[in-house]
C-alpha atoms as a PDB file:
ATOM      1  CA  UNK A   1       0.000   0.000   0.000  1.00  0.00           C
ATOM      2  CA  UNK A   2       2.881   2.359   1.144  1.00  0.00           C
ATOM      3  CA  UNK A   3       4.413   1.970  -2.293  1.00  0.00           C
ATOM      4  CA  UNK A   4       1.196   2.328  -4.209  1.00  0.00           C
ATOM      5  CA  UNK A   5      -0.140   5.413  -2.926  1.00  0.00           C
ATOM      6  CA  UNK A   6       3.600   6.880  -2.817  1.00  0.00           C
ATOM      7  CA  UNK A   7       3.649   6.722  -6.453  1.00  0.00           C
ATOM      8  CA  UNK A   8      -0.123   7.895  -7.243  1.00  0.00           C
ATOM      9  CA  UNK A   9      -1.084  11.556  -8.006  1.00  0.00           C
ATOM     10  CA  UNK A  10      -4.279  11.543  -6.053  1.00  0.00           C
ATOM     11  CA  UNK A  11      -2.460   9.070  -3.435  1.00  0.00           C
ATOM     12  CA  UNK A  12      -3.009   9.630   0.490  1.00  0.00           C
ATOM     13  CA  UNK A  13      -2.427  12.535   2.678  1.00  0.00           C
ATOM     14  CA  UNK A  14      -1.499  10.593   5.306  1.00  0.00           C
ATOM     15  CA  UNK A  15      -2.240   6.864   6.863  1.00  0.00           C
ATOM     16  CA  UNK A  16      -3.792   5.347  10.229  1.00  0.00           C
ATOM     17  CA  UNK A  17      -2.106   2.543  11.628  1.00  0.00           C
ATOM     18  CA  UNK A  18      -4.732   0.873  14.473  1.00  0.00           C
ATOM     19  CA  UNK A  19      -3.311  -2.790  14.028  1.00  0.00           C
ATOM     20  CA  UNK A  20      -1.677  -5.581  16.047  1.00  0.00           C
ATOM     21  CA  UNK A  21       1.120  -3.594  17.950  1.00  0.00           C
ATOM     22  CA  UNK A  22       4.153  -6.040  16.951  1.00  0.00           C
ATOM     23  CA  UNK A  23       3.807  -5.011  13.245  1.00  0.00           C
ATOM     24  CA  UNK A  24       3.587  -0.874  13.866  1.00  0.00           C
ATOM     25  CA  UNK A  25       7.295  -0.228  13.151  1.00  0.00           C
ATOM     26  CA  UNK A  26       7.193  -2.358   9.963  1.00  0.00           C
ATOM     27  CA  UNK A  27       3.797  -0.636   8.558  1.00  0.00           C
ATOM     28  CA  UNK A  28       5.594   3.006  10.129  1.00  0.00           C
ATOM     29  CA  UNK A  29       9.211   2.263   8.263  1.00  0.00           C
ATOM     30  CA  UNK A  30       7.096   1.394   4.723  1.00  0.00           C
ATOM     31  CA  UNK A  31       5.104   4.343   5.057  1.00  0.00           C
ATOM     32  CA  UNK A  32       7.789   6.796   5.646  1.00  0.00           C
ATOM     33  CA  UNK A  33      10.627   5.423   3.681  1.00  0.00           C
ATOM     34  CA  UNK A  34       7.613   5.923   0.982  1.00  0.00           C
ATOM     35  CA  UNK A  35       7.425   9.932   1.935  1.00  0.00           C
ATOM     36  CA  UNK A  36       3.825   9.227   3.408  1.00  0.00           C
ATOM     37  CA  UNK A  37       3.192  11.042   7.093  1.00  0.00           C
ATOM     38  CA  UNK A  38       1.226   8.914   9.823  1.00  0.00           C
ATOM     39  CA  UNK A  39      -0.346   8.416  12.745  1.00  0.00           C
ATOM     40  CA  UNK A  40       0.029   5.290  15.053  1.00  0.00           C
ATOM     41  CA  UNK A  41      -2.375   4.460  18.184  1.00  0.00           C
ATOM     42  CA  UNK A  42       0.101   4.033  21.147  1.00  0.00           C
ATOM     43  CA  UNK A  43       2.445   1.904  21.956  1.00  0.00           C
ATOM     44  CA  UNK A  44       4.899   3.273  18.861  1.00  0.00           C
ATOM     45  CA  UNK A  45       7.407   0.101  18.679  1.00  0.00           C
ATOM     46  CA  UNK A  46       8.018  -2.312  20.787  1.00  0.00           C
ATOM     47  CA  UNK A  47      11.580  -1.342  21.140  1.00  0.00           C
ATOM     48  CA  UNK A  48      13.359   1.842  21.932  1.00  0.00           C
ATOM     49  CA  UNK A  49      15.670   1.005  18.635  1.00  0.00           C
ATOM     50  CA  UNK A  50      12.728   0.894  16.564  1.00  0.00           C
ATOM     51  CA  UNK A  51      11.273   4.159  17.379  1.00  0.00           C
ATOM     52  CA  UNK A  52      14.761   5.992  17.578  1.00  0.00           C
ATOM     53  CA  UNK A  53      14.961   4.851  13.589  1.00  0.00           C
ATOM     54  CA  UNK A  54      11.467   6.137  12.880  1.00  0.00           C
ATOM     55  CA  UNK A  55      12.434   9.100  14.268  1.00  0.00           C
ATOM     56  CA  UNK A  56      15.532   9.363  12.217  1.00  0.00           C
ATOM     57  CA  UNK A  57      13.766   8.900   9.105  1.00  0.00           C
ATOM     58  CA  UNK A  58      11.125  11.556  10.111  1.00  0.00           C
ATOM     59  CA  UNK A  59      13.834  13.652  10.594  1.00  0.00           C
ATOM     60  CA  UNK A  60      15.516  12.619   6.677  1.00  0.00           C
ATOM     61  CA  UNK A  61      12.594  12.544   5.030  1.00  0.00           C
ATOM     62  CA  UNK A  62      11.357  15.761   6.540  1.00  0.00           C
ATOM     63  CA  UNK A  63       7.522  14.076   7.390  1.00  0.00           C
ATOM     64  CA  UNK A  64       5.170  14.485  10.713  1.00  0.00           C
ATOM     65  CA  UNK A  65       4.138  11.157  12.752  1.00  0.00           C
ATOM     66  CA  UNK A  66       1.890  11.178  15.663  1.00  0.00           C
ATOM     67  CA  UNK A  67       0.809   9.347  18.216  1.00  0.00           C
ATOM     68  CA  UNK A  68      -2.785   8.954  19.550  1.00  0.00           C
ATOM     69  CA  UNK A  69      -3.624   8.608  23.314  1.00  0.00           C
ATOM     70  CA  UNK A  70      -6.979   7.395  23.426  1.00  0.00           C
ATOM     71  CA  UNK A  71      -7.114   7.519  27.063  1.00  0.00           C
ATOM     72  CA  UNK A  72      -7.426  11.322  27.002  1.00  0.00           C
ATOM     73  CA  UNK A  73     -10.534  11.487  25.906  1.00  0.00           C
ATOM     74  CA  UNK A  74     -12.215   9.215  28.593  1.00  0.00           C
ATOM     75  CA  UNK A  75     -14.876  10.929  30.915  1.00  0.00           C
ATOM     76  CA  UNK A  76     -12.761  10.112  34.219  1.00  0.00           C
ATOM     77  CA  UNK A  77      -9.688  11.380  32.528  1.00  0.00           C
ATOM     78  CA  UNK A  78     -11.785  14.958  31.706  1.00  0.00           C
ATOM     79  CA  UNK A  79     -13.464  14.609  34.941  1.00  0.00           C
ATOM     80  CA  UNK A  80     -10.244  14.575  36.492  1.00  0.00           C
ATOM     81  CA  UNK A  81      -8.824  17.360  34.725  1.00  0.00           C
ATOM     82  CA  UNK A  82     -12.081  19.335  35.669  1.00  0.00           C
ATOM     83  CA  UNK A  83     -11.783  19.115  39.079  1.00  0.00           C
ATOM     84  CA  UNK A  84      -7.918  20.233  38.570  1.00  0.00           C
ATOM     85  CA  UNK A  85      -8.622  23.347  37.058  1.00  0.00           C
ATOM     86  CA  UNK A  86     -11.821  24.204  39.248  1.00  0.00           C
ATOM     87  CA  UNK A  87      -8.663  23.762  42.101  1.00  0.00           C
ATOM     88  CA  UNK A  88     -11.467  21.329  43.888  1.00  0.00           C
ATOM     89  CA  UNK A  89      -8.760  18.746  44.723  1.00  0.00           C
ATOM     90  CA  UNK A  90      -6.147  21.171  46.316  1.00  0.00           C
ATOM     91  CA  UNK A  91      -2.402  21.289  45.172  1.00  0.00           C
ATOM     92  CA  UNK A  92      -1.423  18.253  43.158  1.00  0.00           C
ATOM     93  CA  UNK A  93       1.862  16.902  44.293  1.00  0.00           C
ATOM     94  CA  UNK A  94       1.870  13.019  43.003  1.00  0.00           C
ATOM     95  CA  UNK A  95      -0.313  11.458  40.523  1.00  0.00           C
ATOM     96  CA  UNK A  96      -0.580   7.705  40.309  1.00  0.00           C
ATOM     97  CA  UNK A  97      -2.067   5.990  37.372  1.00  0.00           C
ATOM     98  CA  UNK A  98      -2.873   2.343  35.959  1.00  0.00           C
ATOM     99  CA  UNK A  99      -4.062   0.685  32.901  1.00  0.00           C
ATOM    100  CA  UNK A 100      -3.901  -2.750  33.816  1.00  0.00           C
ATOM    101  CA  UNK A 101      -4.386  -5.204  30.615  1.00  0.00           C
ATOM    102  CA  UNK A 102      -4.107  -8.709  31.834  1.00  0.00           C
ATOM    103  CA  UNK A 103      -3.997  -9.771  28.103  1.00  0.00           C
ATOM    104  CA  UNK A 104      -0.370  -8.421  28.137  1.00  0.00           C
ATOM    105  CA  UNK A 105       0.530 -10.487  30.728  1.00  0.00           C
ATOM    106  CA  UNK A 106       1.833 -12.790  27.988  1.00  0.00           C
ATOM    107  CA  UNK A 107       4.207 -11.352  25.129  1.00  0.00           C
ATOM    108  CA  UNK A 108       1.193 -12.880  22.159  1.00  0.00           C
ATOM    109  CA  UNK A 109       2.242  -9.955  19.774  1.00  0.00           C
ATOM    110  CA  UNK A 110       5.685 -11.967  19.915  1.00  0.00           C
ATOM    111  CA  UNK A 111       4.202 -15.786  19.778  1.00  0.00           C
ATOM    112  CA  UNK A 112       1.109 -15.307  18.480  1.00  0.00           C
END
């Protein structure tokens, strides 16, 4: 697809990568090394490597990537930042969040 619409006149503006997290970085490389922009849903790569090189070839190939975090638009997450700015909590001095996802508990991007 990345090499496709990298050679069409009409071709994309930009894609939307929302699969399986272990293939991000190869679907993120193709896209850029093809001189098309995206944006990923969260985690970027799997490894710190991988994402240092997409941001490398951001940098060469002079392109935008982003990266969505869904949580922020969740009502307790708005809620939350509500009651911050109405200064109904008092002084924040620690915040302590978790997104437990017992189906990570085993690496199945990695085995399948």
């Amino acid at each position: 697809m990345a090499n496709r619409e990298s050679k069409r006149e009409d071709g994309i503006d930009f894609v939307s990568i929302t699969t399986s997290i272990n293939i991000y970085y190869a679907i993120a490389k193709a896209f850029l090394e093809s001189g098309i922009p995206f944006v990923c849903d969260k985690p970027l790569t799997l490894e710190l490597k991988d994402a240092r090189h997409l941001a490398s070839l951001e940098g060469e190939k002079d392109l935008l990537f982003g990266v969505t975090y869904t949580c922020t638009g969740y009502p307790m997450v708005k809620h939350a930042r509500d009651l911050i700015r109405q200064g109904r909590i008092g002084m924040l001095r620690f915040i302590s969040t978790e997104y437990p996802q017992d189906w990570l508990a085993n690496p199945l991007d990695r085995t399948g």
